[in-house]
PDB file of N, CA and C in Angstrom:
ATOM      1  N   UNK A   1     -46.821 -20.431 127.362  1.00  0.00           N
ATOM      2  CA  UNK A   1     -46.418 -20.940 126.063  1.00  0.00           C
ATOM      3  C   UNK A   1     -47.579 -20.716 125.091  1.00  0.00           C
ATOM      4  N   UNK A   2     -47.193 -20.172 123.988  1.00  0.00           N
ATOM      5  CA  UNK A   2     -48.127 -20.033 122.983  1.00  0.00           C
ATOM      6  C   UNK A   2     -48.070 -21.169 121.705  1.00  0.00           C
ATOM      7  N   UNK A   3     -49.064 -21.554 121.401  1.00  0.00           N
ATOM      8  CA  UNK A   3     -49.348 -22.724 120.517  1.00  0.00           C
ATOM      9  C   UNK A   3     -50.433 -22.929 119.885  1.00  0.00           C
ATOM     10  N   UNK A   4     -50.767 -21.426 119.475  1.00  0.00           N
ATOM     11  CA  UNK A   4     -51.845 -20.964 118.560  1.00  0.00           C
ATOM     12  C   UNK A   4     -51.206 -20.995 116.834  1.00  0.00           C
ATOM     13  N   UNK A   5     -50.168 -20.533 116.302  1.00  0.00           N
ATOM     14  CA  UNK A   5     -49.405 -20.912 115.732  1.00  0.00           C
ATOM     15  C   UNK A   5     -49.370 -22.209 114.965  1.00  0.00           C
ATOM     16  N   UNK A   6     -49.278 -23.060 115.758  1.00  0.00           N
ATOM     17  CA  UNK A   6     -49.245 -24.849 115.739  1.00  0.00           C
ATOM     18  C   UNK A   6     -50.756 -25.285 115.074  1.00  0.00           C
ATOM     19  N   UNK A   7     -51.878 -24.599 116.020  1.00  0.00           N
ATOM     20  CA  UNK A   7     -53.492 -24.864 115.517  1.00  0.00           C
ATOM     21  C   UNK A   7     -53.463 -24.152 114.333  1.00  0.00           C
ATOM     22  N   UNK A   8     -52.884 -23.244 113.810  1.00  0.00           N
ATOM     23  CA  UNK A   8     -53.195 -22.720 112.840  1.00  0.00           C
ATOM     24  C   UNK A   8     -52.812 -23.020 112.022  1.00  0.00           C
ATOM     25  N   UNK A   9     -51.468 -23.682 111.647  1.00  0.00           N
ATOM     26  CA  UNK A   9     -51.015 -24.725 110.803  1.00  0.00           C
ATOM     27  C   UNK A   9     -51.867 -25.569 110.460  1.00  0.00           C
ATOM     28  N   UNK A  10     -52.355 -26.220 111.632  1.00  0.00           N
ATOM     29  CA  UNK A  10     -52.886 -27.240 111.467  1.00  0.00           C
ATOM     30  C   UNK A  10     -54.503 -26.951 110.536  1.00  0.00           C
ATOM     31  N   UNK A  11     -54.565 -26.054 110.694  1.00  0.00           N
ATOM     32  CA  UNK A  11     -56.054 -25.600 110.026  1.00  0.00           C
ATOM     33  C   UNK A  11     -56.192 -25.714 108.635  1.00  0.00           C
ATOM     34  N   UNK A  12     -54.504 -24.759 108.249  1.00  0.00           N
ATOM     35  CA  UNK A  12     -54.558 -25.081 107.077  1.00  0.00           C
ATOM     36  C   UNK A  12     -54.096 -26.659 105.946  1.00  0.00           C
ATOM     37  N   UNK A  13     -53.369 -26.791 107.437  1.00  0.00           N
ATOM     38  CA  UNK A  13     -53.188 -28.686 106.620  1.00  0.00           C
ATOM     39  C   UNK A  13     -54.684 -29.141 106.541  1.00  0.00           C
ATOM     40  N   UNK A  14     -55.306 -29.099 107.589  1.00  0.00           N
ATOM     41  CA  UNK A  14     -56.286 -30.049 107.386  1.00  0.00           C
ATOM     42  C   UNK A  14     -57.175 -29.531 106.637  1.00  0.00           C
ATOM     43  N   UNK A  15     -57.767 -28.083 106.494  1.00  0.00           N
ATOM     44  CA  UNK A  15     -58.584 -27.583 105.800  1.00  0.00           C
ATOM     45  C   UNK A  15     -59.930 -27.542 106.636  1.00  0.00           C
ATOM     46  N   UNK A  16     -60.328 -27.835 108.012  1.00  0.00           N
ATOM     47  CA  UNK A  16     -60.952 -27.385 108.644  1.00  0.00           C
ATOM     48  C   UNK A  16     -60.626 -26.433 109.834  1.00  0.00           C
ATOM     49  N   UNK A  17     -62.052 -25.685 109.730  1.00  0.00           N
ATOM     50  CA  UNK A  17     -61.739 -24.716 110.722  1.00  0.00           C
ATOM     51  C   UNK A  17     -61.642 -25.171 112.377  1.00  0.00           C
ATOM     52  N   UNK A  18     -60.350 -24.417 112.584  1.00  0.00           N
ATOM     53  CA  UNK A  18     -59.686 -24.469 114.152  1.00  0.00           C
ATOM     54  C   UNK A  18     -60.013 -23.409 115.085  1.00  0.00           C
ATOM     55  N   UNK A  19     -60.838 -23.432 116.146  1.00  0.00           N
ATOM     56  CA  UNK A  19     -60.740 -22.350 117.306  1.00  0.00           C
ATOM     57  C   UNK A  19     -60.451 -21.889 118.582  1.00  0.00           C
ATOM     58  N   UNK A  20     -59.971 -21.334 118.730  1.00  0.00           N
ATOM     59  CA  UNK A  20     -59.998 -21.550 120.463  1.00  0.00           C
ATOM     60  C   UNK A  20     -60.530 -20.924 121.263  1.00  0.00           C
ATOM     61  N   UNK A  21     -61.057 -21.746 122.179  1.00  0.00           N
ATOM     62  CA  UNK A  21     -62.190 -22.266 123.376  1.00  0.00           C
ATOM     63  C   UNK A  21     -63.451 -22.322 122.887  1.00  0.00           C
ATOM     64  N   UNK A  22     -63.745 -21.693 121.881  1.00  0.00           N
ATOM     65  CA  UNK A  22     -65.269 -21.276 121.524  1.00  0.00           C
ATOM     66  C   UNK A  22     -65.555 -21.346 119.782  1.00  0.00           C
ATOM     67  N   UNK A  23     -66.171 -22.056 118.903  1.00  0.00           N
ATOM     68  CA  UNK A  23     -66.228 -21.990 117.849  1.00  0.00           C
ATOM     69  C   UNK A  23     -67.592 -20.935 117.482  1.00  0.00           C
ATOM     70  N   UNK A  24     -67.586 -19.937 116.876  1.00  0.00           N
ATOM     71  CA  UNK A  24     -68.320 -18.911 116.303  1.00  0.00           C
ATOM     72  C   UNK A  24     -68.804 -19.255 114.865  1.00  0.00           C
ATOM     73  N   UNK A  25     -68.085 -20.190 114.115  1.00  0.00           N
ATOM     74  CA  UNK A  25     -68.953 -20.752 112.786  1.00  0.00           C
ATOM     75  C   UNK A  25     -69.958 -21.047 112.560  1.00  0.00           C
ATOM     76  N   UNK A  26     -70.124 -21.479 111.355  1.00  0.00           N
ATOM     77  CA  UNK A  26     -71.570 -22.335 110.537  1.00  0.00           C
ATOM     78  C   UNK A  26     -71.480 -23.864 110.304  1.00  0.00           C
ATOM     79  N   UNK A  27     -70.043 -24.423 110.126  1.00  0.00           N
ATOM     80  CA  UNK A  27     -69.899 -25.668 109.196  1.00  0.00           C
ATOM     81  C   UNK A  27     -69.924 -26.730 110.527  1.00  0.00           C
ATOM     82  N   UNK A  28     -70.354 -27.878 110.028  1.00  0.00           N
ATOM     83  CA  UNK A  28     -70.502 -28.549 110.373  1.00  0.00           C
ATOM     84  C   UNK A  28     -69.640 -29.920 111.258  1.00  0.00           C
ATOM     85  N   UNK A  29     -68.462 -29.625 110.825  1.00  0.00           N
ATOM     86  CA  UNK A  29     -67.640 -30.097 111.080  1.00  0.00           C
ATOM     87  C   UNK A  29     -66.304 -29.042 111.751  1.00  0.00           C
ATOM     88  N   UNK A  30     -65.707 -28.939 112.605  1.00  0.00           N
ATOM     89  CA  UNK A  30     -64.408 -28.188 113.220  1.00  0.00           C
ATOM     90  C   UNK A  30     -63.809 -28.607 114.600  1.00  0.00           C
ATOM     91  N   UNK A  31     -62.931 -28.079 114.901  1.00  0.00           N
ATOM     92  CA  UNK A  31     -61.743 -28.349 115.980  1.00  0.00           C
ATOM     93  C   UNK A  31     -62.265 -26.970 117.448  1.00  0.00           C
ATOM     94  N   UNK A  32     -61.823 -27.165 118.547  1.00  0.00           N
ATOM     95  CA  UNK A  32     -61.927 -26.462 119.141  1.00  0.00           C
ATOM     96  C   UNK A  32     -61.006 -26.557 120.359  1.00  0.00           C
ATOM     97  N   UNK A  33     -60.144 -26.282 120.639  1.00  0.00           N
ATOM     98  CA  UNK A  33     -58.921 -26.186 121.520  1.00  0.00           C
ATOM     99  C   UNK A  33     -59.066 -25.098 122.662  1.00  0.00           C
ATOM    100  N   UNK A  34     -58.372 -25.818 123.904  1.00  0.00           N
ATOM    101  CA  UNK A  34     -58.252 -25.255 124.870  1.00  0.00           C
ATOM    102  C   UNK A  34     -57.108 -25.380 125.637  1.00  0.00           C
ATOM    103  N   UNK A  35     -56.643 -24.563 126.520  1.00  0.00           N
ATOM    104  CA  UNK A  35     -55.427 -24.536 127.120  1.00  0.00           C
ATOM    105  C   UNK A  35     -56.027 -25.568 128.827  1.00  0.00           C
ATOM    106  N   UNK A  36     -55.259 -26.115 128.755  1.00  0.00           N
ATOM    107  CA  UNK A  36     -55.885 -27.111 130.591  1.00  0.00           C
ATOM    108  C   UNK A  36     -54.842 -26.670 131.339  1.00  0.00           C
ATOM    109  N   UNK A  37     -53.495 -26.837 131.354  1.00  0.00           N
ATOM    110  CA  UNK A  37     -52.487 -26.618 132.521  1.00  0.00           C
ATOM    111  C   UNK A  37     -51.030 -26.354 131.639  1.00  0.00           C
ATOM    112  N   UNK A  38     -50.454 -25.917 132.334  1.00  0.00           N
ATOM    113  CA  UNK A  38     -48.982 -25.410 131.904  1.00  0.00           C
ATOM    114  C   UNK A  38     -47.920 -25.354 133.150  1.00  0.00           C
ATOM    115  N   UNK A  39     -46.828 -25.606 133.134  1.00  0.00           N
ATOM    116  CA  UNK A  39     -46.032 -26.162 134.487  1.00  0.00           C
ATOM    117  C   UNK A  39     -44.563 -26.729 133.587  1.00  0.00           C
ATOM    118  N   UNK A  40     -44.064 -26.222 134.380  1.00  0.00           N
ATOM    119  CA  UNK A  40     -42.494 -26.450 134.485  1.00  0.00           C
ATOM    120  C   UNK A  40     -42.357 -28.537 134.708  1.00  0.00           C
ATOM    121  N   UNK A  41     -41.493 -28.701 133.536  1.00  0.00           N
ATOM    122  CA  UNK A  41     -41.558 -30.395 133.704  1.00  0.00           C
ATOM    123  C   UNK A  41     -40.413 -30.741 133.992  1.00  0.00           C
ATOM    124  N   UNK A  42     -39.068 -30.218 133.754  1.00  0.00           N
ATOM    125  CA  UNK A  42     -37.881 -30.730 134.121  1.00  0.00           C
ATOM    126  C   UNK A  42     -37.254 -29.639 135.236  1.00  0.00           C
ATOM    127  N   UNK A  43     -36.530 -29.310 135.965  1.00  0.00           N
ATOM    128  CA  UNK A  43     -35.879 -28.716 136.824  1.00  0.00           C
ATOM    129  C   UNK A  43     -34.389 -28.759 136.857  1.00  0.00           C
ATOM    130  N   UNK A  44     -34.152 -28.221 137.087  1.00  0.00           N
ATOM    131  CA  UNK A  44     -32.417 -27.540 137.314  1.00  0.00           C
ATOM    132  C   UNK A  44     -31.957 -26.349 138.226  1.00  0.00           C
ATOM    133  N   UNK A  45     -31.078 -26.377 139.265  1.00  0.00           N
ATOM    134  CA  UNK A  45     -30.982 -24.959 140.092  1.00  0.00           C
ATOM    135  C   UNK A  45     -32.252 -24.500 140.554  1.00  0.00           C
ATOM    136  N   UNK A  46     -33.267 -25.284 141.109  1.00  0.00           N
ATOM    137  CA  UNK A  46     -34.432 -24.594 141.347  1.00  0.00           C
ATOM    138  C   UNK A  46     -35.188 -24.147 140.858  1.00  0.00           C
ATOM    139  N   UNK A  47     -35.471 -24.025 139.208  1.00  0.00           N
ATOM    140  CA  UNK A  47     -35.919 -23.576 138.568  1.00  0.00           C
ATOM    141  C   UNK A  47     -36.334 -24.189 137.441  1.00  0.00           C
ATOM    142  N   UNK A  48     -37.560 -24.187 136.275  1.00  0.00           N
ATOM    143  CA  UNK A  48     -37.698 -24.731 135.181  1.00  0.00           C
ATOM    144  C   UNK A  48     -37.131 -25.342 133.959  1.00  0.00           C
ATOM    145  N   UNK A  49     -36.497 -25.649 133.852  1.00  0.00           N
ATOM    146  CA  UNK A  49     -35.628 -26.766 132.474  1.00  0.00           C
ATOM    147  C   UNK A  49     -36.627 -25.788 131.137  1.00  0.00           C
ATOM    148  N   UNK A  50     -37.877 -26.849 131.207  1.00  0.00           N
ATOM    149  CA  UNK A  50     -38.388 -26.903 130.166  1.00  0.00           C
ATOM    150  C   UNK A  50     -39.698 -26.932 131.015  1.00  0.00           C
ATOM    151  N   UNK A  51     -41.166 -26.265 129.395  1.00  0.00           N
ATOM    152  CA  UNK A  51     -42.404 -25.866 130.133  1.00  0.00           C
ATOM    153  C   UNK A  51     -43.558 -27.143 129.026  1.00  0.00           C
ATOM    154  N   UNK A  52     -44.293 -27.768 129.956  1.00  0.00           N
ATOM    155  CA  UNK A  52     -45.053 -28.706 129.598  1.00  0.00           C
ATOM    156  C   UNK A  52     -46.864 -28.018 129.301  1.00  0.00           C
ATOM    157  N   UNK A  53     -47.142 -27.835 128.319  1.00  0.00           N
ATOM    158  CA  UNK A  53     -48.425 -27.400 128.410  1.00  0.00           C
ATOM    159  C   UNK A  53     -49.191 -28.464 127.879  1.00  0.00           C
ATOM    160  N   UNK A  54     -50.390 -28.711 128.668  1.00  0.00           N
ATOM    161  CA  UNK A  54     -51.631 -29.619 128.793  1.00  0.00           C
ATOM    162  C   UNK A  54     -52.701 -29.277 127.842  1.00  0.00           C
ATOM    163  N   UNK A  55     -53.237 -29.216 126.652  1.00  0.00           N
ATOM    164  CA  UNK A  55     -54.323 -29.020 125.811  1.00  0.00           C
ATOM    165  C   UNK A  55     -55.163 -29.986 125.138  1.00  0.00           C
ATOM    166  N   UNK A  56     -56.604 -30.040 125.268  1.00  0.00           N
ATOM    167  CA  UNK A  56     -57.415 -30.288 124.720  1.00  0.00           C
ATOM    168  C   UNK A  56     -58.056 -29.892 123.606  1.00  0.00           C
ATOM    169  N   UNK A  57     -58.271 -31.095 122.352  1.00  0.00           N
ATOM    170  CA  UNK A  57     -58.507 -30.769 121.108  1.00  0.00           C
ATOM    171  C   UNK A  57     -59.776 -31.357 121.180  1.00  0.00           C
ATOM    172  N   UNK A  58     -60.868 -30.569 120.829  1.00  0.00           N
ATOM    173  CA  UNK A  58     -61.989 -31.237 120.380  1.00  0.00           C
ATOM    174  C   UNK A  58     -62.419 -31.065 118.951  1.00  0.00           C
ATOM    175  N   UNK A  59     -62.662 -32.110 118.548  1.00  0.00           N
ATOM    176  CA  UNK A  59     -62.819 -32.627 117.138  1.00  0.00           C
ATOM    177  C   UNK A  59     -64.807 -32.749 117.140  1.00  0.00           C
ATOM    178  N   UNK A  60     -65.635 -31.762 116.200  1.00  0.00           N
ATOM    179  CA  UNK A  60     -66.956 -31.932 116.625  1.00  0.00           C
ATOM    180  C   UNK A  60     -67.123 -32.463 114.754  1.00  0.00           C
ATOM    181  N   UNK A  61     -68.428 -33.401 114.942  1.00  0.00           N
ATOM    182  CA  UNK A  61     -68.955 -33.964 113.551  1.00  0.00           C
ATOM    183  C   UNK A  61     -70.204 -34.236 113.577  1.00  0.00           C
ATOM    184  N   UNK A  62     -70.985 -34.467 112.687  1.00  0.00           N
ATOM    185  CA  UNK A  62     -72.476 -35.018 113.069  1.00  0.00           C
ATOM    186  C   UNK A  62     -72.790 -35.960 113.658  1.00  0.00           C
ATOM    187  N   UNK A  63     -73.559 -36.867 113.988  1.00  0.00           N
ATOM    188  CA  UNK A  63     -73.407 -37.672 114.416  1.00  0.00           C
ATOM    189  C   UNK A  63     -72.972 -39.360 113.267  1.00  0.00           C
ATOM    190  N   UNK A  64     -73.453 -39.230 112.402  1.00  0.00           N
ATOM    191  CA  UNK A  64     -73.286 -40.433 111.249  1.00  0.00           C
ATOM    192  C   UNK A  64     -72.344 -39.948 110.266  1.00  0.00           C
ATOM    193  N   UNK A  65     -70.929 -38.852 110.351  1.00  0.00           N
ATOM    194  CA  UNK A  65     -70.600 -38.590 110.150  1.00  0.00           C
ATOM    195  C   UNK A  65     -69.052 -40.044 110.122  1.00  0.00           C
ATOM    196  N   UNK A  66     -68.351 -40.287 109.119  1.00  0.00           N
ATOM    197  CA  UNK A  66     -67.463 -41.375 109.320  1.00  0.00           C
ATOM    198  C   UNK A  66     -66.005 -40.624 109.713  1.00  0.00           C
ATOM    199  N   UNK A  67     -65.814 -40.469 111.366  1.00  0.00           N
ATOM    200  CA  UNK A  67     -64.928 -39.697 111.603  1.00  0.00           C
ATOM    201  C   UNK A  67     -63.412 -40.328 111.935  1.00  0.00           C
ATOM    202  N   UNK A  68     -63.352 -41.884 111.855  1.00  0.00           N
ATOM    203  CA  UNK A  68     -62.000 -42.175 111.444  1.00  0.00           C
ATOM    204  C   UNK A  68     -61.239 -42.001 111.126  1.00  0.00           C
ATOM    205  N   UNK A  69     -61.312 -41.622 109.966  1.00  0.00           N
ATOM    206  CA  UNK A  69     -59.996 -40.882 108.860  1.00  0.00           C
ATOM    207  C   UNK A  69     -59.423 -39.687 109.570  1.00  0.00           C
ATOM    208  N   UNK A  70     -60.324 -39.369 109.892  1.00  0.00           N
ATOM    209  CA  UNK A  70     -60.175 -37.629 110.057  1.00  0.00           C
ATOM    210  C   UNK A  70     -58.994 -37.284 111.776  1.00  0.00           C
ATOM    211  N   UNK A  71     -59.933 -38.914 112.038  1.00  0.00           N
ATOM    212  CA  UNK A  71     -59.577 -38.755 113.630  1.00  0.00           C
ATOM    213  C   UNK A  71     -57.491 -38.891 113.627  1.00  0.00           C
ATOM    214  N   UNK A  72     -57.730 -40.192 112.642  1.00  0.00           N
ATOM    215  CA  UNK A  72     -55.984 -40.798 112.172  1.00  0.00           C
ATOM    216  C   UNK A  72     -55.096 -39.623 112.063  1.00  0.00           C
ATOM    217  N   UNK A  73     -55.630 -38.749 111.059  1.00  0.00           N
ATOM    218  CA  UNK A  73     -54.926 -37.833 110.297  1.00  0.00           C
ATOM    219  C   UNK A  73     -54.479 -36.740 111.242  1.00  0.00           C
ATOM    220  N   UNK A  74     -55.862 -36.441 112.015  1.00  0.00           N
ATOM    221  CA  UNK A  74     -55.243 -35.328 113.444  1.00  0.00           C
ATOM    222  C   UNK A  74     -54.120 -35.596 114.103  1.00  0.00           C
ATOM    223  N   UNK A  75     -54.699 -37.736 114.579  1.00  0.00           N
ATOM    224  CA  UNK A  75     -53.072 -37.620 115.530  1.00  0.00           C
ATOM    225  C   UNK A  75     -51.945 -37.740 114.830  1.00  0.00           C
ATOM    226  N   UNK A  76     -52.148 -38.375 113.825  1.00  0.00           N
ATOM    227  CA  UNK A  76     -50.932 -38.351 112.994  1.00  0.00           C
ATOM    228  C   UNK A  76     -50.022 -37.033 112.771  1.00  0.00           C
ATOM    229  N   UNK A  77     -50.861 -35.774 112.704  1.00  0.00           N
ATOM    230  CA  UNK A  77     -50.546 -34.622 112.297  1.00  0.00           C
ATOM    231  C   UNK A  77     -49.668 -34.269 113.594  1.00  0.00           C
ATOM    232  N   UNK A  78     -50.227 -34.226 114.711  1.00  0.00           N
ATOM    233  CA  UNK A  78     -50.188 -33.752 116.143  1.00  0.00           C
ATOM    234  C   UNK A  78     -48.731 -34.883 116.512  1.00  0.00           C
ATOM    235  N   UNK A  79     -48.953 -35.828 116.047  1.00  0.00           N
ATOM    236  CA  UNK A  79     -47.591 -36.455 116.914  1.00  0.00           C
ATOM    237  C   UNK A  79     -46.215 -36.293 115.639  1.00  0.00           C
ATOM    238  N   UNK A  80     -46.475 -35.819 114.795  1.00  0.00           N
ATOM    239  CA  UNK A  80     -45.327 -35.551 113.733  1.00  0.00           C
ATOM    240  C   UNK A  80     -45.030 -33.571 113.845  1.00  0.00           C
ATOM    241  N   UNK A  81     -45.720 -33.130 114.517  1.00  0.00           N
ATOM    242  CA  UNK A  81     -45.718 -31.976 115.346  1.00  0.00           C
ATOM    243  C   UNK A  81     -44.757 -32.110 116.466  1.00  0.00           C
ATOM    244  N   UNK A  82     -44.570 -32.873 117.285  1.00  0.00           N
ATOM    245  CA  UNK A  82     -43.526 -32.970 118.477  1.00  0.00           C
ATOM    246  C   UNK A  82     -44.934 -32.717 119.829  1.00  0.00           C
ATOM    247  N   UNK A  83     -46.009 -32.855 119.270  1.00  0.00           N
ATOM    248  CA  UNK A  83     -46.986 -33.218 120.580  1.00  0.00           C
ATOM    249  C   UNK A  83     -46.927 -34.849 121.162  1.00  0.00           C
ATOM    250  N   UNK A  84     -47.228 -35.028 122.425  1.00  0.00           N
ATOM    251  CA  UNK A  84     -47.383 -35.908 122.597  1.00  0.00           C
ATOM    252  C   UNK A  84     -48.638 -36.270 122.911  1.00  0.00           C
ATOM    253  N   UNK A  85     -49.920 -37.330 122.102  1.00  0.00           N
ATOM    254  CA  UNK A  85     -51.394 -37.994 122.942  1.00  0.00           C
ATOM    255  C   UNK A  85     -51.166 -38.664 123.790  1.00  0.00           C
ATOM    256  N   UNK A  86     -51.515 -38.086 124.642  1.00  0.00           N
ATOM    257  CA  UNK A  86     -52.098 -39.182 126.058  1.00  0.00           C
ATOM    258  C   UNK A  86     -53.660 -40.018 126.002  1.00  0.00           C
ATOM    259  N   UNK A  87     -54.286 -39.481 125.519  1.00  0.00           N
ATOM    260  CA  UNK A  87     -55.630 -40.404 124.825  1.00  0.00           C
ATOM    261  C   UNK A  87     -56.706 -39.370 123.736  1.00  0.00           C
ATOM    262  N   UNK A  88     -57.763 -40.122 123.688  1.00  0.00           N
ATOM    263  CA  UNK A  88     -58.537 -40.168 122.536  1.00  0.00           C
ATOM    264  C   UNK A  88     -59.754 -40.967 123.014  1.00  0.00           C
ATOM    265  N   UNK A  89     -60.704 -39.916 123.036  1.00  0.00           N
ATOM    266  CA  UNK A  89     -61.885 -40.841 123.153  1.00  0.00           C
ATOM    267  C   UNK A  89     -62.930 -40.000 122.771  1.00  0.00           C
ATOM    268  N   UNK A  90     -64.240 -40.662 122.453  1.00  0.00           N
ATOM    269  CA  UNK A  90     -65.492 -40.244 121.676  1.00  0.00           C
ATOM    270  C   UNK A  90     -66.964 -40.265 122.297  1.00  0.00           C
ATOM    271  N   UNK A  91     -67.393 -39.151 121.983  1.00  0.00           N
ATOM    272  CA  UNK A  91     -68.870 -39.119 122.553  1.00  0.00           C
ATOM    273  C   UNK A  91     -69.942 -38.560 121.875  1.00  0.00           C
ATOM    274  N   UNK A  92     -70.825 -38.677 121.698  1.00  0.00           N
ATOM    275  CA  UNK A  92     -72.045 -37.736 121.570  1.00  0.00           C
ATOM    276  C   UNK A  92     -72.691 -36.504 122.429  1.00  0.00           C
ATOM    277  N   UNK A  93     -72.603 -35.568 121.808  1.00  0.00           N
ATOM    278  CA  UNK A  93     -72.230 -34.254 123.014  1.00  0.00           C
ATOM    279  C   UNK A  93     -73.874 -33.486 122.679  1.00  0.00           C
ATOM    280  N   UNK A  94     -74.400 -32.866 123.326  1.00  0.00           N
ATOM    281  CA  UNK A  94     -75.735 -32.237 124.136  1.00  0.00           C
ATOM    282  C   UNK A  94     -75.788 -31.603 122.463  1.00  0.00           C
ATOM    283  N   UNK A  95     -74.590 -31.181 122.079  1.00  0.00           N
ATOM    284  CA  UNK A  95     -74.303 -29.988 120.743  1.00  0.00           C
ATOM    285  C   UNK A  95     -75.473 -30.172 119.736  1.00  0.00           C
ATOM    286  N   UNK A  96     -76.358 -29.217 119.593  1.00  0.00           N
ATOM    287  CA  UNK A  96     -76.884 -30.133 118.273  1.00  0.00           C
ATOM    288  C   UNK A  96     -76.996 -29.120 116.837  1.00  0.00           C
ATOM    289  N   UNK A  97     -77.410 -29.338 115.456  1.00  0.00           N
ATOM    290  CA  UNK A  97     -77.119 -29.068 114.682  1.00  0.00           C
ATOM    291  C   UNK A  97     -78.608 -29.331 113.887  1.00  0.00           C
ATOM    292  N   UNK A  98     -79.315 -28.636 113.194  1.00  0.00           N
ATOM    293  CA  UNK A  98     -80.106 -29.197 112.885  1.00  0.00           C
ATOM    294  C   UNK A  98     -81.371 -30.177 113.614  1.00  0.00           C
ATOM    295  N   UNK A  99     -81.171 -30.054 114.659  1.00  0.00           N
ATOM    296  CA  UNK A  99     -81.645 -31.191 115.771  1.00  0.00           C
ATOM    297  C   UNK A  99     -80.909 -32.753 116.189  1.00  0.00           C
ATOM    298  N   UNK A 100     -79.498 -32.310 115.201  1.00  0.00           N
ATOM    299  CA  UNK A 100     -79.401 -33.772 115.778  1.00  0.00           C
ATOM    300  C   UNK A 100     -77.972 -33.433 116.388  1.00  0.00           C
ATOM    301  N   UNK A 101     -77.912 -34.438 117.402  1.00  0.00           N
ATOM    302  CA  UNK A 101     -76.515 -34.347 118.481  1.00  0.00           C
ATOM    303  C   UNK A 101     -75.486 -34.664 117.714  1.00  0.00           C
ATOM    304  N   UNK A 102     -74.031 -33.467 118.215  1.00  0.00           N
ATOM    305  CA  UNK A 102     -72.881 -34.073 117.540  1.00  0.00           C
ATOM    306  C   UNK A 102     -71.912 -34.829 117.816  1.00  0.00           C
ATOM    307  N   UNK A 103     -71.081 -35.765 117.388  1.00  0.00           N
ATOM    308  CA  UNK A 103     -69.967 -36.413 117.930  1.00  0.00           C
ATOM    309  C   UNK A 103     -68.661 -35.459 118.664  1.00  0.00           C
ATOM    310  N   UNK A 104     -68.281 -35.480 119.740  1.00  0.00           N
ATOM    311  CA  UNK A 104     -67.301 -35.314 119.810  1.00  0.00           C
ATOM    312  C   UNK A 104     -65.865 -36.203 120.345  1.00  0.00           C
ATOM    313  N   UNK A 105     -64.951 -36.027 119.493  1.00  0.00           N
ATOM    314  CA  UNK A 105     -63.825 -36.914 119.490  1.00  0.00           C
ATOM    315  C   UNK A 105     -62.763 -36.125 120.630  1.00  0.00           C
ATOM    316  N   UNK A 106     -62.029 -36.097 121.529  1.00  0.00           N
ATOM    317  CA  UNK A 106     -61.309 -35.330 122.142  1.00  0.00           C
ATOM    318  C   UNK A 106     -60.067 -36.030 121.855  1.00  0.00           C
ATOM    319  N   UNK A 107     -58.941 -35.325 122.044  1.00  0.00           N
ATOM    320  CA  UNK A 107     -57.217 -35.473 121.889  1.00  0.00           C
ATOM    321  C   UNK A 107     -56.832 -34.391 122.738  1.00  0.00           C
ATOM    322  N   UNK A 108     -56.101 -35.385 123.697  1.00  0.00           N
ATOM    323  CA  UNK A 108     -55.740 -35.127 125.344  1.00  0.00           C
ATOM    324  C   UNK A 108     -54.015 -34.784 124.126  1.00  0.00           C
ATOM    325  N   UNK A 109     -53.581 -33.434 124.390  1.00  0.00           N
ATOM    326  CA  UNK A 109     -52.242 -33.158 123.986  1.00  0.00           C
ATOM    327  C   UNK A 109     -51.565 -32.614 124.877  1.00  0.00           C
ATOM    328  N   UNK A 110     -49.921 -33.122 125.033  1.00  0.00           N
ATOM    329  CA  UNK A 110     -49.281 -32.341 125.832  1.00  0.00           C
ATOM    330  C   UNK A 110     -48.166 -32.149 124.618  1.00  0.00           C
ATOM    331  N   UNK A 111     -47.446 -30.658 125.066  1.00  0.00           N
ATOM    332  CA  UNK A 111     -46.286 -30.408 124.298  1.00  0.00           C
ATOM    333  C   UNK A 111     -45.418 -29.909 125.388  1.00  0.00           C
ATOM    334  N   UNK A 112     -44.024 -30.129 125.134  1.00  0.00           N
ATOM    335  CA  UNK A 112     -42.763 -29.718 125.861  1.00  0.00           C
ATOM    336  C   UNK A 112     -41.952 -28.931 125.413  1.00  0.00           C
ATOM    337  N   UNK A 113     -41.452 -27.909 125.718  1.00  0.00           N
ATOM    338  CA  UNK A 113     -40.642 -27.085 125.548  1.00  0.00           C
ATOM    339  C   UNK A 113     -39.530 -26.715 126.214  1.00  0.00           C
ATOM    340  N   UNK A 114     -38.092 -26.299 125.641  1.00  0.00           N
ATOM    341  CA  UNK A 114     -37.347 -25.771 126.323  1.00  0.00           C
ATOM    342  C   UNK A 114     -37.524 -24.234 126.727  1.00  0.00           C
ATOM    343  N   UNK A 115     -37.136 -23.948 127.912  1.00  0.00           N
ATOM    344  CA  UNK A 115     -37.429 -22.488 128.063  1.00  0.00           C
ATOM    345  C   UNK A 115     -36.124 -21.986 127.215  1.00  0.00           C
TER     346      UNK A 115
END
């Protein structure tokens, strides 16, 4: 399932830059997505219904950066998308910028599809 499409929407709603697996930028703030698992979720005749793909959104910021808003607006975006969050949680990651470590916010997404 492809759902590069979807991030790219989303890039331009939000107005930050979106990448996947690997961010190659300058700015300080961006998204970085990855594919985790993909698998058949419903069944019928032996075979797939519909295909469930597993993705991780990472959300990177400075560290004193006020990433609330930003965080709302993602899931908000993502669950008015037809994704579903399974969680959300925050860290300070090795990443640094200037010398100082960045936040990262993750959004555990799954989406469903009919084949």
């Amino acid at each position: 399932m492809n759902l590069n499409p979807k991030f790219k929407d989303f890039e331009k709603e939000i107005g930050i830059e979106v990448e996947q697996d690997e961010y190659s930028g300058t700015n300080g703030i961006y998204f970085v997505f990855q594919y985790e698992d993909e698998r058949g979720a419903l069944f019928g005749d032996n075979k797939p219904l519909e295909d469930t793909c597993y993705i991780q959104l990472k959300l990177y910021t400075p560290k004193d950066f006020n990433y609330f808003e930003l965080k709302k607006k993602t899931r908000d975006y993502f669950e008015s998308s037809g994704f579903f969050i399974s969680s959300i949680f925050t860290y300070l990651e090795n990443v640094t910028i200037n010398a100082e470590k960045m936040r990262c916010t993750v959004f555990k997404l799954e989406y469903t599809d009919e084949h």
